[in-house]
C-alpha atoms as a PDB file:
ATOM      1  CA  UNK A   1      21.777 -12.725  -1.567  1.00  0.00           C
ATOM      2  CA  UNK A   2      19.404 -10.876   0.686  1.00  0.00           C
ATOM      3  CA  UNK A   3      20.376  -9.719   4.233  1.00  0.00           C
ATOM      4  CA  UNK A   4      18.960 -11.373   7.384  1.00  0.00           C
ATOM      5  CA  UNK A   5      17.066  -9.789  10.141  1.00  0.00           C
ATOM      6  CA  UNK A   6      15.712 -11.718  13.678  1.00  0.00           C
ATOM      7  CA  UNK A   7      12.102 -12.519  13.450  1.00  0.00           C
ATOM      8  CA  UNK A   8      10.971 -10.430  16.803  1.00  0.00           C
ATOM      9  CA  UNK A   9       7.703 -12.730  17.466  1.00  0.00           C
ATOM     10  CA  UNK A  10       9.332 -16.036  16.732  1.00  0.00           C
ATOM     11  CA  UNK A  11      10.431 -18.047  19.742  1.00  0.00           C
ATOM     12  CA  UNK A  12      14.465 -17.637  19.385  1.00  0.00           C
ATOM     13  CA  UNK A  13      14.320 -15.188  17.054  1.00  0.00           C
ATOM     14  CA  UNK A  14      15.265 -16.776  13.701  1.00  0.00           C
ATOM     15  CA  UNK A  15      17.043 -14.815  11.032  1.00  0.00           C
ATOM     16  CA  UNK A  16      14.582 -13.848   7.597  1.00  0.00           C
ATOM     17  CA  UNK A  17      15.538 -12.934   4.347  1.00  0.00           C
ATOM     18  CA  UNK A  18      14.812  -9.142   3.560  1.00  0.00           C
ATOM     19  CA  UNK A  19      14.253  -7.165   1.128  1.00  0.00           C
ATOM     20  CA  UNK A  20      12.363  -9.562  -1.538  1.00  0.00           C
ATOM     21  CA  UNK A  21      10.063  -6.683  -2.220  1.00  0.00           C
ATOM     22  CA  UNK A  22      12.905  -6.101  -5.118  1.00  0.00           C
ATOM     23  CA  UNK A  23      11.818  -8.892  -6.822  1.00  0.00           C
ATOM     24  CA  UNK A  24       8.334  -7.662  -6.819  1.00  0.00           C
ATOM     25  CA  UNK A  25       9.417  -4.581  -8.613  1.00  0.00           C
ATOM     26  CA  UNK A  26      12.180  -6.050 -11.082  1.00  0.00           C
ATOM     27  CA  UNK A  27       8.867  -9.122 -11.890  1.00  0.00           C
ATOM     28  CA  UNK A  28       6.455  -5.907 -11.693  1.00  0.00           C
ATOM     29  CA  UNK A  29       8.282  -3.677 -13.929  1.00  0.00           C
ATOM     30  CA  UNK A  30       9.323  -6.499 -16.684  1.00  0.00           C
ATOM     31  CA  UNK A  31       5.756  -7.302 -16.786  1.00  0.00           C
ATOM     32  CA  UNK A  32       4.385  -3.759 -17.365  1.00  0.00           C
ATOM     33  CA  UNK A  33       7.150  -3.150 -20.450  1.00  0.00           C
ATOM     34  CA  UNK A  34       5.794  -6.457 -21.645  1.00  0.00           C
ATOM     35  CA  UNK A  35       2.655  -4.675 -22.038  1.00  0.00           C
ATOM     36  CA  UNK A  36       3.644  -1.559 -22.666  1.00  0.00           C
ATOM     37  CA  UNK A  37       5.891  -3.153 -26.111  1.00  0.00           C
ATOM     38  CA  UNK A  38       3.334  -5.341 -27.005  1.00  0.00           C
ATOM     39  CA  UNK A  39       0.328  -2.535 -27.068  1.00  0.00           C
ATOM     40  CA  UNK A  40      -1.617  -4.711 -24.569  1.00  0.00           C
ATOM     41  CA  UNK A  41      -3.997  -2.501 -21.823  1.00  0.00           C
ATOM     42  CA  UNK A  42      -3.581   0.733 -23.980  1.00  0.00           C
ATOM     43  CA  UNK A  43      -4.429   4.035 -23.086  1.00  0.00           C
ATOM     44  CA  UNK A  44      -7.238   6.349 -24.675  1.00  0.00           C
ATOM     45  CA  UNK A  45      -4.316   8.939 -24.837  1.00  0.00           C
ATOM     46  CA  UNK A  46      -0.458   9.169 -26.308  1.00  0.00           C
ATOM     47  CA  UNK A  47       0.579   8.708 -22.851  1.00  0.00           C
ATOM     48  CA  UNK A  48       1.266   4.790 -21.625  1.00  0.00           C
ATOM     49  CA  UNK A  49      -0.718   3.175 -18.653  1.00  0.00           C
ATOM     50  CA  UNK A  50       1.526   0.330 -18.183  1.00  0.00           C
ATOM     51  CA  UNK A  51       4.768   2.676 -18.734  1.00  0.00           C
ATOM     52  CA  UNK A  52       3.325   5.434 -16.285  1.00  0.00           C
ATOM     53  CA  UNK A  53       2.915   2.617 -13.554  1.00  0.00           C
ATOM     54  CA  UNK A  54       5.714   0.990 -13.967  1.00  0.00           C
ATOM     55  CA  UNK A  55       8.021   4.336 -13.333  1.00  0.00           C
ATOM     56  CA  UNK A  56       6.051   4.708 -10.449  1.00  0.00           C
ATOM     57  CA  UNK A  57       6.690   1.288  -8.946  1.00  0.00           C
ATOM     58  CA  UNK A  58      10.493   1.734  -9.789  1.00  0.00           C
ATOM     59  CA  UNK A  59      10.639   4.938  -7.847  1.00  0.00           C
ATOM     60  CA  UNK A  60       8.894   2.880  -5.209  1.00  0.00           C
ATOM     61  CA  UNK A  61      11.544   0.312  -4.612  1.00  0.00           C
ATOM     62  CA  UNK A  62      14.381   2.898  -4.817  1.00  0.00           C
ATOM     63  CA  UNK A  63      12.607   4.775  -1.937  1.00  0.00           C
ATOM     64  CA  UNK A  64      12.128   1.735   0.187  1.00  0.00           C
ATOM     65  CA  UNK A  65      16.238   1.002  -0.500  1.00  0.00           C
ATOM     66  CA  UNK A  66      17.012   3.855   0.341  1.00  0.00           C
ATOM     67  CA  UNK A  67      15.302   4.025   3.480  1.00  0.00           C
ATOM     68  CA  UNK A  68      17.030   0.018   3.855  1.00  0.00           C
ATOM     69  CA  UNK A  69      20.357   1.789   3.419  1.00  0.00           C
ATOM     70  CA  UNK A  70      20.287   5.134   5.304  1.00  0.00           C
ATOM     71  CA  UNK A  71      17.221   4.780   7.350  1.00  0.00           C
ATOM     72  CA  UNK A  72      15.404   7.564   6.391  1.00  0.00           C
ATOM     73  CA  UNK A  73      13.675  10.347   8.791  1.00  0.00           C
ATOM     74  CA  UNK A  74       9.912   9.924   8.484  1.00  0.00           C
ATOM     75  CA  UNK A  75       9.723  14.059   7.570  1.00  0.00           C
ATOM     76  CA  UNK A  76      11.744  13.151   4.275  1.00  0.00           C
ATOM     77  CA  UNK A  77       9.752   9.464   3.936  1.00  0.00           C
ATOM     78  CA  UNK A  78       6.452  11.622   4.273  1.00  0.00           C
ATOM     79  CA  UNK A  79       7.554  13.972   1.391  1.00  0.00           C
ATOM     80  CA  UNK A  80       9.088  11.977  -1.034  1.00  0.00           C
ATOM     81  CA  UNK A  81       6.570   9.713  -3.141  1.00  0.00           C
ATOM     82  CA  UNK A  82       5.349  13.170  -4.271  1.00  0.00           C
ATOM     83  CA  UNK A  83       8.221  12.727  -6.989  1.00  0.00           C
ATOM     84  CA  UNK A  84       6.407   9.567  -8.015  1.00  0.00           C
ATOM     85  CA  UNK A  85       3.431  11.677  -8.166  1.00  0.00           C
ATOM     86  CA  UNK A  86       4.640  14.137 -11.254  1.00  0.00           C
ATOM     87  CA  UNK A  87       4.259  11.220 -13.977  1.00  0.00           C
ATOM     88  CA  UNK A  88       0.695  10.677 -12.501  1.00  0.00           C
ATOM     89  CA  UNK A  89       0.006  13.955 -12.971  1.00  0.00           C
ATOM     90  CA  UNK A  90       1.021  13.862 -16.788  1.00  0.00           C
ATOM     91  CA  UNK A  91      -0.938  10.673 -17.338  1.00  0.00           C
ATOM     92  CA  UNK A  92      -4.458  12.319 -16.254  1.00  0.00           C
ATOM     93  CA  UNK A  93      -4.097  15.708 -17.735  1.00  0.00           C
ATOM     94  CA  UNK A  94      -3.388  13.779 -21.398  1.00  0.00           C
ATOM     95  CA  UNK A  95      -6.293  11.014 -20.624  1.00  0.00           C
ATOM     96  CA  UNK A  96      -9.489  12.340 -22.008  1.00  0.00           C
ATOM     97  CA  UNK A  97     -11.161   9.968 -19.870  1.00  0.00           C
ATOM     98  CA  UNK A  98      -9.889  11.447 -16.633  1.00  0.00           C
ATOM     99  CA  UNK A  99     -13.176  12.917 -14.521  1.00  0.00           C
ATOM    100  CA  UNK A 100     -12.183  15.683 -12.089  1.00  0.00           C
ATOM    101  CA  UNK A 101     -15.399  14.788 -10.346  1.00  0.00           C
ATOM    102  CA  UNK A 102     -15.842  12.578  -7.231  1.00  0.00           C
ATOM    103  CA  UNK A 103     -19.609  11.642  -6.241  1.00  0.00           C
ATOM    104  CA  UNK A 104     -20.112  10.666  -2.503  1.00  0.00           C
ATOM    105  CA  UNK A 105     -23.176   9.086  -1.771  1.00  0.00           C
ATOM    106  CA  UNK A 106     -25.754  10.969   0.479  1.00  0.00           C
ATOM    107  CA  UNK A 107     -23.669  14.209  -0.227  1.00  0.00           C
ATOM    108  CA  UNK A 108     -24.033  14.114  -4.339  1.00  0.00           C
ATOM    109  CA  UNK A 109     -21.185  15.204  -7.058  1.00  0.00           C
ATOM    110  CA  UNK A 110     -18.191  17.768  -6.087  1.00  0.00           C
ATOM    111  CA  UNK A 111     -16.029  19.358  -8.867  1.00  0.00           C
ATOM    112  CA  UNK A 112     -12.741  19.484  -8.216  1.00  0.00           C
ATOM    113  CA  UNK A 113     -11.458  20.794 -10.984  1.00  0.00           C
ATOM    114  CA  UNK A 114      -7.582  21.759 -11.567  1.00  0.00           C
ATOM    115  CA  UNK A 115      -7.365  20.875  -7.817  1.00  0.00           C
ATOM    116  CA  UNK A 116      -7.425  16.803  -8.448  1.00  0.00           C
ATOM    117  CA  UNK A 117      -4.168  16.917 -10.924  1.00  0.00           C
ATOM    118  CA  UNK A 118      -2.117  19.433  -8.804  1.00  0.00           C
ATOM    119  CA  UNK A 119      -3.315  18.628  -5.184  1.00  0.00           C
ATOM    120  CA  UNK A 120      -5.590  15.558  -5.373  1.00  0.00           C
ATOM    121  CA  UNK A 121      -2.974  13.100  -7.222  1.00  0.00           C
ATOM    122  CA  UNK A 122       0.002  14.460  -4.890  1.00  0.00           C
ATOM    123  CA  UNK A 123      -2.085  13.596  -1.577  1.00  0.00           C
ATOM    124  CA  UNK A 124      -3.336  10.209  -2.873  1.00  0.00           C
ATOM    125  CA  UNK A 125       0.220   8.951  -3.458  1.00  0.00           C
ATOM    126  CA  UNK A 126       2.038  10.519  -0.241  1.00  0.00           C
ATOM    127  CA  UNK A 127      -0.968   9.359   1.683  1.00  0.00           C
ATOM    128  CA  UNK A 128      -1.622   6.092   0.353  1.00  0.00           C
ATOM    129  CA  UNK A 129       2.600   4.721   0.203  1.00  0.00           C
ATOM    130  CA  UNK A 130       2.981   6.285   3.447  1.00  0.00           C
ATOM    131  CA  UNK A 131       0.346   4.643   5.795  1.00  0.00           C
ATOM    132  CA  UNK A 132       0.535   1.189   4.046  1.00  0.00           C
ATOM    133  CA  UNK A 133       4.308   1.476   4.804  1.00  0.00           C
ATOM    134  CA  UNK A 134       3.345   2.326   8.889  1.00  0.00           C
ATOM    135  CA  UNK A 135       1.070  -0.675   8.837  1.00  0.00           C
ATOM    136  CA  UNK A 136       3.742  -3.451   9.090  1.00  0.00           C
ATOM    137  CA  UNK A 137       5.537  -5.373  11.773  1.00  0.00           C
ATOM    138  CA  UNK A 138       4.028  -8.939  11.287  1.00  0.00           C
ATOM    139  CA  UNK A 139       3.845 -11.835   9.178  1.00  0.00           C
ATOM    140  CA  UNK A 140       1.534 -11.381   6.641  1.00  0.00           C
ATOM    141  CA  UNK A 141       0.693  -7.882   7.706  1.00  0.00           C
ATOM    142  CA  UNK A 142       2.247  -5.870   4.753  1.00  0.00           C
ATOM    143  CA  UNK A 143       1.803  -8.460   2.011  1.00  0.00           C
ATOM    144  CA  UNK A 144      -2.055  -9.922   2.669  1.00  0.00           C
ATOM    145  CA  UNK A 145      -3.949  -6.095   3.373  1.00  0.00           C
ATOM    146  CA  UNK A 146      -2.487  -4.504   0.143  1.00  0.00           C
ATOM    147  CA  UNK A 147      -2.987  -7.571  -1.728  1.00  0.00           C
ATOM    148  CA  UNK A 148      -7.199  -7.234  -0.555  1.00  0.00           C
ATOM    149  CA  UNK A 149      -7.093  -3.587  -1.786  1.00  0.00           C
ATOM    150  CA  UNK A 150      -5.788  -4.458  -4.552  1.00  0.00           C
ATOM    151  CA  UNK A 151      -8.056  -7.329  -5.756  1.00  0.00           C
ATOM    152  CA  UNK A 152     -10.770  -4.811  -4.808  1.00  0.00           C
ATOM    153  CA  UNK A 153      -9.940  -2.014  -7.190  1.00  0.00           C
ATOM    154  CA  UNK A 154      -9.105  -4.879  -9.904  1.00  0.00           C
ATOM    155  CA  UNK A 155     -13.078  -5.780  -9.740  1.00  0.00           C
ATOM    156  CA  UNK A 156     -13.914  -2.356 -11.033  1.00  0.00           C
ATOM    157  CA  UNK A 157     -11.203  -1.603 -13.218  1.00  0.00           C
ATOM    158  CA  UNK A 158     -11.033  -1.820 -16.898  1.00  0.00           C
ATOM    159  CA  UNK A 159      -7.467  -1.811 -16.632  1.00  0.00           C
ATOM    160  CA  UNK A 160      -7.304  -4.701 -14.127  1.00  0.00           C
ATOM    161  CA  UNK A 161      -4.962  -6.870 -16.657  1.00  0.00           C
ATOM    162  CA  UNK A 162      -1.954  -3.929 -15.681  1.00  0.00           C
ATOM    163  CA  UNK A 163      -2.503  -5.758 -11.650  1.00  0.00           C
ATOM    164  CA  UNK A 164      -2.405  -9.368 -13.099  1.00  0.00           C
ATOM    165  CA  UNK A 165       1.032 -10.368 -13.410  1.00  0.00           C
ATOM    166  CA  UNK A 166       1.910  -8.277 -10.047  1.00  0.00           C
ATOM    167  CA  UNK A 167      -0.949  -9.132  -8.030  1.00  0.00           C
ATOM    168  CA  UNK A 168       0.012 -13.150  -8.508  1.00  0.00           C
ATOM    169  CA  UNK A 169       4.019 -12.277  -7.596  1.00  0.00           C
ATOM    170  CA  UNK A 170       2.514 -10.469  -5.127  1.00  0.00           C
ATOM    171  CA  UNK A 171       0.675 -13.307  -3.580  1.00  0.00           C
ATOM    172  CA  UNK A 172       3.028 -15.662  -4.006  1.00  0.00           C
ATOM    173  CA  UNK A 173       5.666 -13.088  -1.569  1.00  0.00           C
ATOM    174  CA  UNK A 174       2.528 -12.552   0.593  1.00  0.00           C
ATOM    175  CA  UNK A 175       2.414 -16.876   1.276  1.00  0.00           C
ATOM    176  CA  UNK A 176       5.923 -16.772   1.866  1.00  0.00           C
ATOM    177  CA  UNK A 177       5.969 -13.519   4.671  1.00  0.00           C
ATOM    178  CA  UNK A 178       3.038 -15.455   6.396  1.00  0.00           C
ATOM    179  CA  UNK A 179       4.753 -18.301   7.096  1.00  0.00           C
ATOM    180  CA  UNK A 180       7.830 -15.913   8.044  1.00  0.00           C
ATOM    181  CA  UNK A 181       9.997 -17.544   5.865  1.00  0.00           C
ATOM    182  CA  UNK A 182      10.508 -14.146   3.904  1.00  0.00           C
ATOM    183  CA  UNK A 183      10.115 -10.191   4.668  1.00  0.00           C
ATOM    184  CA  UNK A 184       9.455  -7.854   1.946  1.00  0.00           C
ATOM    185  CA  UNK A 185      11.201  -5.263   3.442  1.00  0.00           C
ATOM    186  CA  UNK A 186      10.618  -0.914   2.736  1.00  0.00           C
ATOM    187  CA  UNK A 187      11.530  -1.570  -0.773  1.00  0.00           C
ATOM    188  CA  UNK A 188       8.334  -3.784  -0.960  1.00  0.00           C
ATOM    189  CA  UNK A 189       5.880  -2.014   1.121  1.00  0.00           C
ATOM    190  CA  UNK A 190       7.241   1.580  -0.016  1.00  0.00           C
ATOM    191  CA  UNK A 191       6.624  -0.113  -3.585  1.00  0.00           C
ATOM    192  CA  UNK A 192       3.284  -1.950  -3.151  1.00  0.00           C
ATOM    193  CA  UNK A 193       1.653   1.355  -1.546  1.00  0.00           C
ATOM    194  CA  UNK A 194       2.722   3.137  -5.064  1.00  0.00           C
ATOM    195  CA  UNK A 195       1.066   0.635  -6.536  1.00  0.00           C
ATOM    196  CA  UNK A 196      -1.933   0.551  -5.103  1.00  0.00           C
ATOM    197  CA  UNK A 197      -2.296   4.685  -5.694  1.00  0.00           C
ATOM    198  CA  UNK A 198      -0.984   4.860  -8.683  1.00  0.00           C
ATOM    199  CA  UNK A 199      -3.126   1.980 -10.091  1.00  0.00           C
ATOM    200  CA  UNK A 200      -6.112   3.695  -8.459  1.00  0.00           C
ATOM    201  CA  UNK A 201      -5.218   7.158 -10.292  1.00  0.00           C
ATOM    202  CA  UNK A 202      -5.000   5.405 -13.651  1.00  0.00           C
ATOM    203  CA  UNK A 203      -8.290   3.543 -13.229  1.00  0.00           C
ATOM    204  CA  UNK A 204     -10.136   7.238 -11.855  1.00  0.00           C
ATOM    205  CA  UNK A 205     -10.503   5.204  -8.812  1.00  0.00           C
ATOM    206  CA  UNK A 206     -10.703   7.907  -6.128  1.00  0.00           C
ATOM    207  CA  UNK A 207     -13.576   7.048  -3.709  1.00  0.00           C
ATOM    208  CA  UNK A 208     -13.242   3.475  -3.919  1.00  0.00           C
ATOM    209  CA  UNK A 209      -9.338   3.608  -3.346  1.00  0.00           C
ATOM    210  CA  UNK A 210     -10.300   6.119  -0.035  1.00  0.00           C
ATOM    211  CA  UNK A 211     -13.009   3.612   1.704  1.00  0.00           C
ATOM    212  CA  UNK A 212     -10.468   0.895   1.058  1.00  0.00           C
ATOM    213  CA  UNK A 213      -7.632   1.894   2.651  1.00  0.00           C
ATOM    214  CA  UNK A 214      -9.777   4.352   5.587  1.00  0.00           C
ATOM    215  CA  UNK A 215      -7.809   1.532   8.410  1.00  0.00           C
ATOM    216  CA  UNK A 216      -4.753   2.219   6.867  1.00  0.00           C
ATOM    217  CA  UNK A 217      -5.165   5.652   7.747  1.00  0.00           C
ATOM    218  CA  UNK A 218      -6.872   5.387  10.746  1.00  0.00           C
ATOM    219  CA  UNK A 219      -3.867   3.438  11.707  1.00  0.00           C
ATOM    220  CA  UNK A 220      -1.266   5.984  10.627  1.00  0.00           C
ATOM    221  CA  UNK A 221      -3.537   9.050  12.313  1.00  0.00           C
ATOM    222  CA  UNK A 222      -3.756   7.708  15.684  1.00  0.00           C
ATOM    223  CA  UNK A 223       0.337   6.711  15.542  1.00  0.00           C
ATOM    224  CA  UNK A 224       0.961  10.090  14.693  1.00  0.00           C
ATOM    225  CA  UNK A 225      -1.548  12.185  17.184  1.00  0.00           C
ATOM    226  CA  UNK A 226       0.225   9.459  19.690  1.00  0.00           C
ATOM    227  CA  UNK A 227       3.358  10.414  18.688  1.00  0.00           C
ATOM    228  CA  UNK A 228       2.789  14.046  19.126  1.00  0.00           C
ATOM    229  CA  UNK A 229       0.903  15.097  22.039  1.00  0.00           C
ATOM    230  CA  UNK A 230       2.442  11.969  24.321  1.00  0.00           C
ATOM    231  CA  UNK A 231       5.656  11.118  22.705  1.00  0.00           C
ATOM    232  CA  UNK A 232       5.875   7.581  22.777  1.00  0.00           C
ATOM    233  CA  UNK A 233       5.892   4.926  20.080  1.00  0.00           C
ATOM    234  CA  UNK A 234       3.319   2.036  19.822  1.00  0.00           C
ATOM    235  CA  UNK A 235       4.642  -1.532  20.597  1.00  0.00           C
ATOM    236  CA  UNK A 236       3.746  -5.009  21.345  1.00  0.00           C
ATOM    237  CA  UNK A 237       5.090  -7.083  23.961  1.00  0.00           C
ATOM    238  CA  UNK A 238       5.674 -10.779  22.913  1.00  0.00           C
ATOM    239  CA  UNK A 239       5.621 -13.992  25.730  1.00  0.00           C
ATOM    240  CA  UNK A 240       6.979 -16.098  23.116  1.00  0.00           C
ATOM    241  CA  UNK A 241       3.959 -17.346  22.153  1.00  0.00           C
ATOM    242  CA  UNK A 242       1.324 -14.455  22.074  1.00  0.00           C
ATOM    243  CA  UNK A 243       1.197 -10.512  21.636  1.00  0.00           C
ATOM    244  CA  UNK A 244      -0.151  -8.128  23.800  1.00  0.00           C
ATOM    245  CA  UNK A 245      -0.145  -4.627  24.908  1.00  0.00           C
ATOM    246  CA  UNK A 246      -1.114  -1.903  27.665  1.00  0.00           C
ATOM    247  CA  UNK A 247      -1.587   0.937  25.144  1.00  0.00           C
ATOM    248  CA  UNK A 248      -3.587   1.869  22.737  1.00  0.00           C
ATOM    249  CA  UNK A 249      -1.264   3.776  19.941  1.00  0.00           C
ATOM    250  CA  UNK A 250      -1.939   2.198  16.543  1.00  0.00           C
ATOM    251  CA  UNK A 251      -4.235  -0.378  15.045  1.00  0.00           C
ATOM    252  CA  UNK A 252      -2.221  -3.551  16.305  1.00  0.00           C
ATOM    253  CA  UNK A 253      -1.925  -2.492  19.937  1.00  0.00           C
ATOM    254  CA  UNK A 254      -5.967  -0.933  19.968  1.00  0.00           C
ATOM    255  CA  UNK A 255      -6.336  -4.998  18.888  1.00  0.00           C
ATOM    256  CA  UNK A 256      -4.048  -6.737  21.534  1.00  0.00           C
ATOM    257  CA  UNK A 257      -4.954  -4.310  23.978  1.00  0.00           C
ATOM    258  CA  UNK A 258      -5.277  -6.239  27.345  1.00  0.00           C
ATOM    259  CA  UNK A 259      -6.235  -9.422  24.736  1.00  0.00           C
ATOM    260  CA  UNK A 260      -3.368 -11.691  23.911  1.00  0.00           C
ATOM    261  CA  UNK A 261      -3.870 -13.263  20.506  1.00  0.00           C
ATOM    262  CA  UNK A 262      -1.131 -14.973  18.064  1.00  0.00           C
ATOM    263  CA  UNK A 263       0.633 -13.008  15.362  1.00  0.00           C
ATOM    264  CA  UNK A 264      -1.576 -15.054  12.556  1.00  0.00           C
ATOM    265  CA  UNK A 265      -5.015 -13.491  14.819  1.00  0.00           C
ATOM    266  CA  UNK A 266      -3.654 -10.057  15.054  1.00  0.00           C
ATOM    267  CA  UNK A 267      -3.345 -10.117  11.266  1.00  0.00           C
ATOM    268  CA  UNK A 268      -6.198 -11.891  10.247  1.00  0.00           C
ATOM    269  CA  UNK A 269      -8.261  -9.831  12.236  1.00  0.00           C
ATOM    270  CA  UNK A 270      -6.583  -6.563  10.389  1.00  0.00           C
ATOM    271  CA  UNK A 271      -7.039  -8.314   6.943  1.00  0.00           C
ATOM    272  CA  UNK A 272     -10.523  -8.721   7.859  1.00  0.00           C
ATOM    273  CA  UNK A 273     -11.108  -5.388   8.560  1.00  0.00           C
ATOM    274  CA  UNK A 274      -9.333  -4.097   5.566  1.00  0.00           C
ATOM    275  CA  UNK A 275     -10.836  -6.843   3.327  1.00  0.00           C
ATOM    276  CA  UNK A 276     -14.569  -5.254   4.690  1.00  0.00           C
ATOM    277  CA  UNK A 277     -13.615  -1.835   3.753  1.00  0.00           C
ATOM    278  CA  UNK A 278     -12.667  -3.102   0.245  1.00  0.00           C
ATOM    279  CA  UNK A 279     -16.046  -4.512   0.052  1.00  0.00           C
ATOM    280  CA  UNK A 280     -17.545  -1.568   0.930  1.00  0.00           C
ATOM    281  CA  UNK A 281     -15.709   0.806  -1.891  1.00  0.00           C
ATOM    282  CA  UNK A 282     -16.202  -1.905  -4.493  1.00  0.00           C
ATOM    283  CA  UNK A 283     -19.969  -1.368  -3.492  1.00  0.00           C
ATOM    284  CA  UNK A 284     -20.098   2.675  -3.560  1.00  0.00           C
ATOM    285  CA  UNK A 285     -18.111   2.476  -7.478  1.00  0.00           C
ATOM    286  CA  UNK A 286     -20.311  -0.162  -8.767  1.00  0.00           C
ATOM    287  CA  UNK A 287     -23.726   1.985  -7.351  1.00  0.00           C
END
């Protein structure tokens, strides 16, 4: 059913399923109209919280098919989840509970005002979907992270029962990719970065979403400034049993550089440093 793609740190190279991220938003979206019908995780206003996210996550896994079929240009993948952004932006400006307030600690409260629904809400979802998309390329790599941020946001959400039914699909994809018998493809990781911002905007989320995913972006910053002033691309070299590399262009290669590890170290490193960011957010919203 799925097409098959090499595995490019596997001795021989064995063909993968990919593209199973699908299923997550087919099981995803089924399970939020569930809700949705049966009045379960409602909303303090007329409009729906499991509806809102589940149009999200559907324009999600069209973007990441779409970039499957035509192979998108990053300009137009940088641009795009801002459509996904527009129901978003309906769902706070109806929720009464919506604060356009963020407090940082040691700095105090800032007031944000009309800017969080018309600016704030765009950047969250173009950022967010965008840099969990860049940080990919390994078993385990775009199925564990997200997974951490998202069991992280759950642990201060009211709404966590919307993640339930996703997060276990989820996890069940994410055993699967690390034993590389599956890969979720741009219509998962495109759709699990939605998720992960538009869950955050629905649960007023906004400082512990940023600490969480501050190595995602970190990532996606120094690929880009690479990109730019040198032009050349971050990659890994693989010996057929270990990656390393001579540069230092992105997260996985600052990691291997000059330091050959396997492909399950490189990522459980990266989940560790993700799942210690999560930590720290979870801390900032509970004080």
């Amino acid at each position: 059913m799925f097409p098959k793609v090499p595995d490019q740190h596997k001795i021989g190279q064995p063909l993968v399923p990919n593209g199973l991220g699908v299923i997550y938003v087919l099981f995803t979206t089924v399970y939020l109209f569930l809700l949705y019908f049966l009045k379960i995780a409602g909303s303090p206003s007329n409009v729906s919280a499991p509806f809102t996210l589940a149009v999200c996550i559907l324009f999600g896994g069209f973007m990441g098919l779409l970039d499957d079929w035509i192979d998108l240009k990053w300009r137009y993948k940088a641009f795009m989840p801002l459509i996904a952004a527009l129901p978003l932006i309906y769902f706070a400006l109806n929720n009464p509970l919506t604060r356009t307030t963020v407090s940082i600690p040691f700095v105090g409260t800032i007031q944000l005002g009309a800017v969080y629904f018309y600016l704030i809400i765009p950047l969250i979802v173009m950022i967010v979907t965008n840099t969990v998309n860049q940080l990919g390329g390994l078993n385990g790599l775009e199925t564990i992270c997200p997974a951490i941020v998202i069991l992280g946001l759950m642990a201060v959400s009211p709404s966590y029962i919307l993640m339930v039914g996703p997060l276990i699909f989820w996890l069940i994809l994410a055993y699967f990719n690390f034993q590389g018998k599956v890969f979720v493809g741009n219509s998962g990781s495109f759709a699990i970065g939605i998720t992960i911002a538009s869950f955050a905007v629905i649960s007023d989320l906004k400082l512990s979403l940023l600490v969480s995913i501050l190595p995602y972006i970190f990532n996606s910053a120094l690929i880009l400034l690479m990109v730019y002033f040198t032009g050349k691309k971050a990659d890994v070299s693989f010996d057929g049993e270990k990656l390393s590399s001579n540069h230092r262009r992105s997260l996985i290669t600052m990691i291997t550089y000059h330091r050959p590890l396997t492909e399950k170290q490189v990522v459980d490193i990266i989940a560790l440093i993700v799942a210690i960011f999560t930590v720290i957010g979870v801390l900032i919203q509970l004080t």
